[in-house]
Protein backbone atom coordinates (compact mmCIF):
# COMPACT_ATOMS: atom_id res chain seq x y z
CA UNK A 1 0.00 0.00 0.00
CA UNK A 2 0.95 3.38 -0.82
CA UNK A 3 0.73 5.20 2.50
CA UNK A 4 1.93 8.57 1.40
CA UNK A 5 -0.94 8.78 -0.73
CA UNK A 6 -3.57 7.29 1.80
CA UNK A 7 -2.46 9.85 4.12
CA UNK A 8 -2.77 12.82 1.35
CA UNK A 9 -6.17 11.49 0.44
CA UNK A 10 -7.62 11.34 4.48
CA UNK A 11 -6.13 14.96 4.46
CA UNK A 12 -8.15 15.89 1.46
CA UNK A 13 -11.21 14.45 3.25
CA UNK A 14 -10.23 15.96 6.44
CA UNK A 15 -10.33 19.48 4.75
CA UNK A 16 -14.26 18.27 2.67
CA UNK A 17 -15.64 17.50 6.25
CA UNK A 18 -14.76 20.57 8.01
CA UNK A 19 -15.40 22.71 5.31
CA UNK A 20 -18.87 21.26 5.18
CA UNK A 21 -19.15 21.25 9.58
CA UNK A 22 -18.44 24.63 9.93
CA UNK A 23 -21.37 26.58 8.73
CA UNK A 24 -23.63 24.85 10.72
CA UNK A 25 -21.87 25.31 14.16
CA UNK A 26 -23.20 27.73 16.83
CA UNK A 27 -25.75 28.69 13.50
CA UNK A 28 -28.32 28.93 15.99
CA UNK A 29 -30.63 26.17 13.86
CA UNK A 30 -33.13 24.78 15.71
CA UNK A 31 -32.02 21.93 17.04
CA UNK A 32 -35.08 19.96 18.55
CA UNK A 33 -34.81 16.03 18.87
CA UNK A 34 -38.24 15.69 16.50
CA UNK A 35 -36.83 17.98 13.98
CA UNK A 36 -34.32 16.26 11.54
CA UNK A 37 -32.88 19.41 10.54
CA UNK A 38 -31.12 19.87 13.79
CA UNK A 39 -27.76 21.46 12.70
CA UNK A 40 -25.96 18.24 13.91
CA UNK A 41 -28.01 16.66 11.33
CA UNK A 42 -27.48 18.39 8.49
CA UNK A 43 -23.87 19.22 8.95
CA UNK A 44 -23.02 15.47 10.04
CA UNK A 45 -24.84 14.24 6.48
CA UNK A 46 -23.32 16.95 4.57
CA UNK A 47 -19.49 16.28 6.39
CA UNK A 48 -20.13 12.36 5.36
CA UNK A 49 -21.35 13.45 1.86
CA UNK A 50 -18.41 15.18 0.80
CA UNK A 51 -15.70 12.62 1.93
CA UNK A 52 -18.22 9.89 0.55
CA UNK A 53 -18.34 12.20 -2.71
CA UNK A 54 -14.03 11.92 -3.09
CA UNK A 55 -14.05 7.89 -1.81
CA UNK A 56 -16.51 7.39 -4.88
CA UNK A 57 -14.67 9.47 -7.48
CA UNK A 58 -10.72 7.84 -6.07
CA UNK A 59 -11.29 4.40 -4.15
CA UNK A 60 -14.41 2.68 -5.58
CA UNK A 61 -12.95 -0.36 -4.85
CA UNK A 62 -12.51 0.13 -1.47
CA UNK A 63 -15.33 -0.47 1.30
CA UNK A 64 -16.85 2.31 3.14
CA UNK A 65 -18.40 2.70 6.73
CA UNK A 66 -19.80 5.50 8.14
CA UNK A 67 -22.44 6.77 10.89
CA UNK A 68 -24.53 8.48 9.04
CA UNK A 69 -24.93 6.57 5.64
CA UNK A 70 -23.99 2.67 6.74
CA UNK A 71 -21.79 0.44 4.67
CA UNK A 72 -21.26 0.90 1.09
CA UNK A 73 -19.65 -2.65 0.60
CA UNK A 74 -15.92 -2.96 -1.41
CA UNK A 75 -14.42 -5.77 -3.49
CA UNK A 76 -10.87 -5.09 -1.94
CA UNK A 77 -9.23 -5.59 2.16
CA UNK A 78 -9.43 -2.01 2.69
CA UNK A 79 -12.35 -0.07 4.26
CA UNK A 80 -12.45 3.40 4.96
CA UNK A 81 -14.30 4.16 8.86
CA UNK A 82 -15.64 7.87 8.79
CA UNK A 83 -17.75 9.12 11.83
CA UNK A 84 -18.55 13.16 10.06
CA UNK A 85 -18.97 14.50 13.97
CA UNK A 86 -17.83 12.25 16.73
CA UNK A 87 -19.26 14.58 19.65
CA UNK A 88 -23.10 15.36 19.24
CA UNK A 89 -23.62 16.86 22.40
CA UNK A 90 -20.80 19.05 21.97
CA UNK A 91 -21.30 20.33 18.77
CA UNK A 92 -25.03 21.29 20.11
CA UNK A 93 -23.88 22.63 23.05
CA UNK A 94 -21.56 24.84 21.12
CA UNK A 95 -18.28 23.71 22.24
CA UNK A 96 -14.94 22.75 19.95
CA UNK A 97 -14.14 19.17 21.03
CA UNK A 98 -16.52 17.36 18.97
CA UNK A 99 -14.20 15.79 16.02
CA UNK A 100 -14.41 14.18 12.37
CA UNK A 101 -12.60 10.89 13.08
CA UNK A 102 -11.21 9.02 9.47
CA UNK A 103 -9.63 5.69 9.62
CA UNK A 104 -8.08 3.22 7.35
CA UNK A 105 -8.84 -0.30 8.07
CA UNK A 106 -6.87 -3.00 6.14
CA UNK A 107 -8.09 -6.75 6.48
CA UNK A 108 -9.87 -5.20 9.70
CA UNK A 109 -6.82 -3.68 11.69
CA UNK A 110 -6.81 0.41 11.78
CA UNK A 111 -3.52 1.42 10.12
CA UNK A 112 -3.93 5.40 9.77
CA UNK A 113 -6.14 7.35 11.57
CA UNK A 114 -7.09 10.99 11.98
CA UNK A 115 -9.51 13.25 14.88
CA UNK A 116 -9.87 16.45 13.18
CA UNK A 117 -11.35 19.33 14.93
CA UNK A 118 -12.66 22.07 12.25
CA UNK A 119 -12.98 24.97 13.95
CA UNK A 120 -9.98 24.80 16.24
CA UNK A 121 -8.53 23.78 13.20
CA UNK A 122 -6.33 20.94 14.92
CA UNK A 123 -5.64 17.96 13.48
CA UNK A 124 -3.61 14.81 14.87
CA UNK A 125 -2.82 12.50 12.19
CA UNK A 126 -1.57 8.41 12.85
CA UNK A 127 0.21 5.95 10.68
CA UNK A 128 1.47 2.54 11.45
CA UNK A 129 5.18 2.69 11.67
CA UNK A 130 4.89 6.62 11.93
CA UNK A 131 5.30 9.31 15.03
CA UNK A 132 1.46 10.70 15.19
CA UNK A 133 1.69 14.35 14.19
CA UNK A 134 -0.59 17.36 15.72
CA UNK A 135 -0.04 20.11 12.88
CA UNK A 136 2.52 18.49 11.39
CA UNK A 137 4.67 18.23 14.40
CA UNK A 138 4.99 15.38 16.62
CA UNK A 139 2.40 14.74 19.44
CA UNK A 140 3.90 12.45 22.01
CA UNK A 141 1.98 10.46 25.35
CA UNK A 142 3.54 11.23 28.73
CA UNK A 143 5.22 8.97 31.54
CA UNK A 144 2.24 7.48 33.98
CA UNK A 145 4.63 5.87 37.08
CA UNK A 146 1.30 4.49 38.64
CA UNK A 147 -2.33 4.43 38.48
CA UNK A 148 -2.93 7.32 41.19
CA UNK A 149 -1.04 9.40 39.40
CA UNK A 150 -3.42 9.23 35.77
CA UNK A 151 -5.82 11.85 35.06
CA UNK A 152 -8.67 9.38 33.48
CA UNK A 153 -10.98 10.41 31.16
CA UNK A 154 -14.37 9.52 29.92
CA UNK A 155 -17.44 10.95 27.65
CA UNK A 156 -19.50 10.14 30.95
CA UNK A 157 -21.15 7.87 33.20
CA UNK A 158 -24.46 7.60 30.80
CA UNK A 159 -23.38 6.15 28.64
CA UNK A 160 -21.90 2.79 30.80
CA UNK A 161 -24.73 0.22 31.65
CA UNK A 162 -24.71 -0.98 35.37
CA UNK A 163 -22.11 -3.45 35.04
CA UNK A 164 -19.75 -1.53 33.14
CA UNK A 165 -20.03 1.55 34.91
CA UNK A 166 -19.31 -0.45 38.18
CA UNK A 167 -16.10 -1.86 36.04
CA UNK A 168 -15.25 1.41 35.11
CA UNK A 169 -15.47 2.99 38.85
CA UNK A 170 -13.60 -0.18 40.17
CA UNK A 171 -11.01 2.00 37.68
CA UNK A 172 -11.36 5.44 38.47
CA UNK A 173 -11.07 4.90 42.41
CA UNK A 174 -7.32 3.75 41.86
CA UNK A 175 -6.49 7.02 39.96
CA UNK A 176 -6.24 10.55 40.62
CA UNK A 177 -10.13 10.84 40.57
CA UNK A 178 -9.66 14.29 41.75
CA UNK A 179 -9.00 15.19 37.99
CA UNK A 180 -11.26 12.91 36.59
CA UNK A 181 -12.16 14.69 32.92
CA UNK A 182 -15.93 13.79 32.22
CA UNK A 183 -17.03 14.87 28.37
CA UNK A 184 -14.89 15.42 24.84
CA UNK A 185 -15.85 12.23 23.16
CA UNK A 186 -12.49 11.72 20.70
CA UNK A 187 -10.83 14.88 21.86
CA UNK A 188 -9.71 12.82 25.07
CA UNK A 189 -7.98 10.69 22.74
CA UNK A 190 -6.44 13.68 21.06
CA UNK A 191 -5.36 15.02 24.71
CA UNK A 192 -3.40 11.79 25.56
CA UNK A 193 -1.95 11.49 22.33
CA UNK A 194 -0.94 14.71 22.97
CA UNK A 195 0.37 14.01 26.48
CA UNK A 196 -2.39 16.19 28.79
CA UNK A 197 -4.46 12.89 29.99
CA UNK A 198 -3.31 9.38 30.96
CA UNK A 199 -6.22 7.02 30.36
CA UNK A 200 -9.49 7.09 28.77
CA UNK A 201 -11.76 4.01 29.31
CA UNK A 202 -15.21 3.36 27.36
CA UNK A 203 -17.82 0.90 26.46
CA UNK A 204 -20.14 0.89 23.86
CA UNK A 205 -18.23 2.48 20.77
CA UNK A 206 -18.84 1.33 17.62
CA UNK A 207 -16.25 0.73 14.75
CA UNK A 208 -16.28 4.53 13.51
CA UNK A 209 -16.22 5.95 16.89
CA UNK A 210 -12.53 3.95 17.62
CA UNK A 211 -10.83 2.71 14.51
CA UNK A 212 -9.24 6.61 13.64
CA UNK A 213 -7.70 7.11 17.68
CA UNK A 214 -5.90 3.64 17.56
CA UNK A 215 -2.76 4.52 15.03
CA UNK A 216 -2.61 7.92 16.43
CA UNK A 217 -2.54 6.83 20.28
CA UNK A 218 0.00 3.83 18.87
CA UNK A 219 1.73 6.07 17.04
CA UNK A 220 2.34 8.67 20.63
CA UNK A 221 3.45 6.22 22.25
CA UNK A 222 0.72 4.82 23.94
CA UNK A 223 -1.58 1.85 23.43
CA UNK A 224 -5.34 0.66 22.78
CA UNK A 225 -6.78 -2.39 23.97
CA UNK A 226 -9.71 -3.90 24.93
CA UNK A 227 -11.12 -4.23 28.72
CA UNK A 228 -9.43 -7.46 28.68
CA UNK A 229 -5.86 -5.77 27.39
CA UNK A 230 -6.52 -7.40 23.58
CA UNK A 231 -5.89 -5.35 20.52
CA UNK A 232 -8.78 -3.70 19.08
CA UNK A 233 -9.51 -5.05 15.39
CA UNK A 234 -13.20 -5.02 13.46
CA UNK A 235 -14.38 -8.07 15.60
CA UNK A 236 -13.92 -5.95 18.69
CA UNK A 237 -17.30 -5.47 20.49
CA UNK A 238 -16.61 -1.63 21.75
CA UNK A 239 -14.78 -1.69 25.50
CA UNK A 240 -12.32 0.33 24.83
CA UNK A 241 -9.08 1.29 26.80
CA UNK A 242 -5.98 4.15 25.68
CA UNK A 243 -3.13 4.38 27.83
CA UNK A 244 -0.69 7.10 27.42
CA UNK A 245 1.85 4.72 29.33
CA UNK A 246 2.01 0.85 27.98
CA UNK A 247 3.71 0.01 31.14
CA UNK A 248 0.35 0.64 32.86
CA UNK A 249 -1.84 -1.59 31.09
CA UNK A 250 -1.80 -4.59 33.00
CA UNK A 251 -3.06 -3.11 36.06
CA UNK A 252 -5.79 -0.82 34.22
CA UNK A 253 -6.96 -3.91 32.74
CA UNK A 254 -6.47 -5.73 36.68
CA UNK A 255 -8.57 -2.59 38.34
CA UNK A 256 -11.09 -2.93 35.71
CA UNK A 257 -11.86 -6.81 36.36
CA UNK A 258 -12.22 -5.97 40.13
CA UNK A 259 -14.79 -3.43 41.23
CA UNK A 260 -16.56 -2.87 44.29
């Protein structure tokens, strides 16, 4: 695979997705749940529409997954995983941590990745076998000597059922839960790539909300597994795990078997 080009072609649908987001935030649209031209709406179809529009036109070949418009199936090992605005609440809420996430999946494993965040305008960008860039320069995880010294991170507790949530507390009690970040949906990903958080723990994501943050937390430094410590690949069924620090993944994954 030609990886230079890949990576020049997510740019290019980097750049079609934010220039199609950014009209429609803080537009002041009414944004009612009944209404399907809440501004989420129509800029999350039109984001998905243009990079669908250049995937069409450049890699017909090539599988396609996205929230918005489902799978548009490929005759090759390569699917491209777009999610237009990982972030809903955000967006609505008017805040700049929502982000279009673009991955390249080959034969099911993520192998580039990047969280793009239009109106910000920052953009962290993984390859396999590549330092993950933030503007072109390179984005690196920090140290993490133990769990109570990691600043965790999650979207929030709603979204855990029962048993997972209890899972994920059993978690959050053995680190610095005084600086426990609740909310930023990808951007937490972007954060410890960037070396500002030390964990982020989820459940429940599905392919296009995950496949984009593994090469670029990889490619920091850090690592993505599964609650059970297991690489995440297309079978994976959506507990996820980032670690800024590999050396701590054994007893994340050991506090997250255990809860109270």
């Amino acid at each position: 695979m030609n990886l230079d080009a890949d990576i020049a072609l997510a740019m290019r649908l980097a750049d079609a997705a934010g220039d199609a987001i950014r009209p429609y935030f803080r537009s002041g649209i009414a944004s009612e749940r009944k209404d399907d031209a809440s501004p989420v709406t129509l800029a999350d179809r039109a984001a998905e529409e243009a990079m669908r529009r250049i995937l069409k036109a450049e890699c017909l070949r090539d599988t396609v997954i996205g929230e918005e418009f489902g799978i548009t199936p490929g005759s090759t090992s390569r699917s491209w995983v777009l999610d237009p605005i990982d972030g809903t609440a955000g967006f609505l809420a008017g805040r700049a941590m929502f982000g279009t996430l673009i991955a390249l999946m080959v034969e099911g494993w993520p192998v580039l990745g990047i969280i793009d965040q239009p109106i910000s305008r920052e953009r962290w960008l993984g390859a396999t076998g590549r330092p993950t860039t933030l503007g072109g320069v390179a984005a690196r995880t920090r140290a993490c000597r133990q769990l109570s010294d990691a600043t965790i991170a999650t979207t929030g507790p709603h979204y855990f059922d029962d048993h997972d949530g209890a899972h994920f507390m059993g978690l959050a009690a053995k680190t610095d839960h005084k600086r426990m970040v609740m909310g930023g949906d990808c951007y937490n990903y972007a954060m410890l790539a960037s070396g500002h958080v030390d964990i982020v723990c989820e459940a429940n994501l599905k392919l296009y909300d995950w496949a984009a943050l593994v090469p670029i937390v990889e490619g920091a430094g850090g690592t993505m597994a599964d609650w059970n410590g297991e690489p995440l690949h297309a079978g994976s069924d959506g507990h996820v795990l980032a670690l800024g620090d590999p050396a701590r993944l054994e007893d994340a994954v050991a506090a997250l078997a255990c809860h109270h």
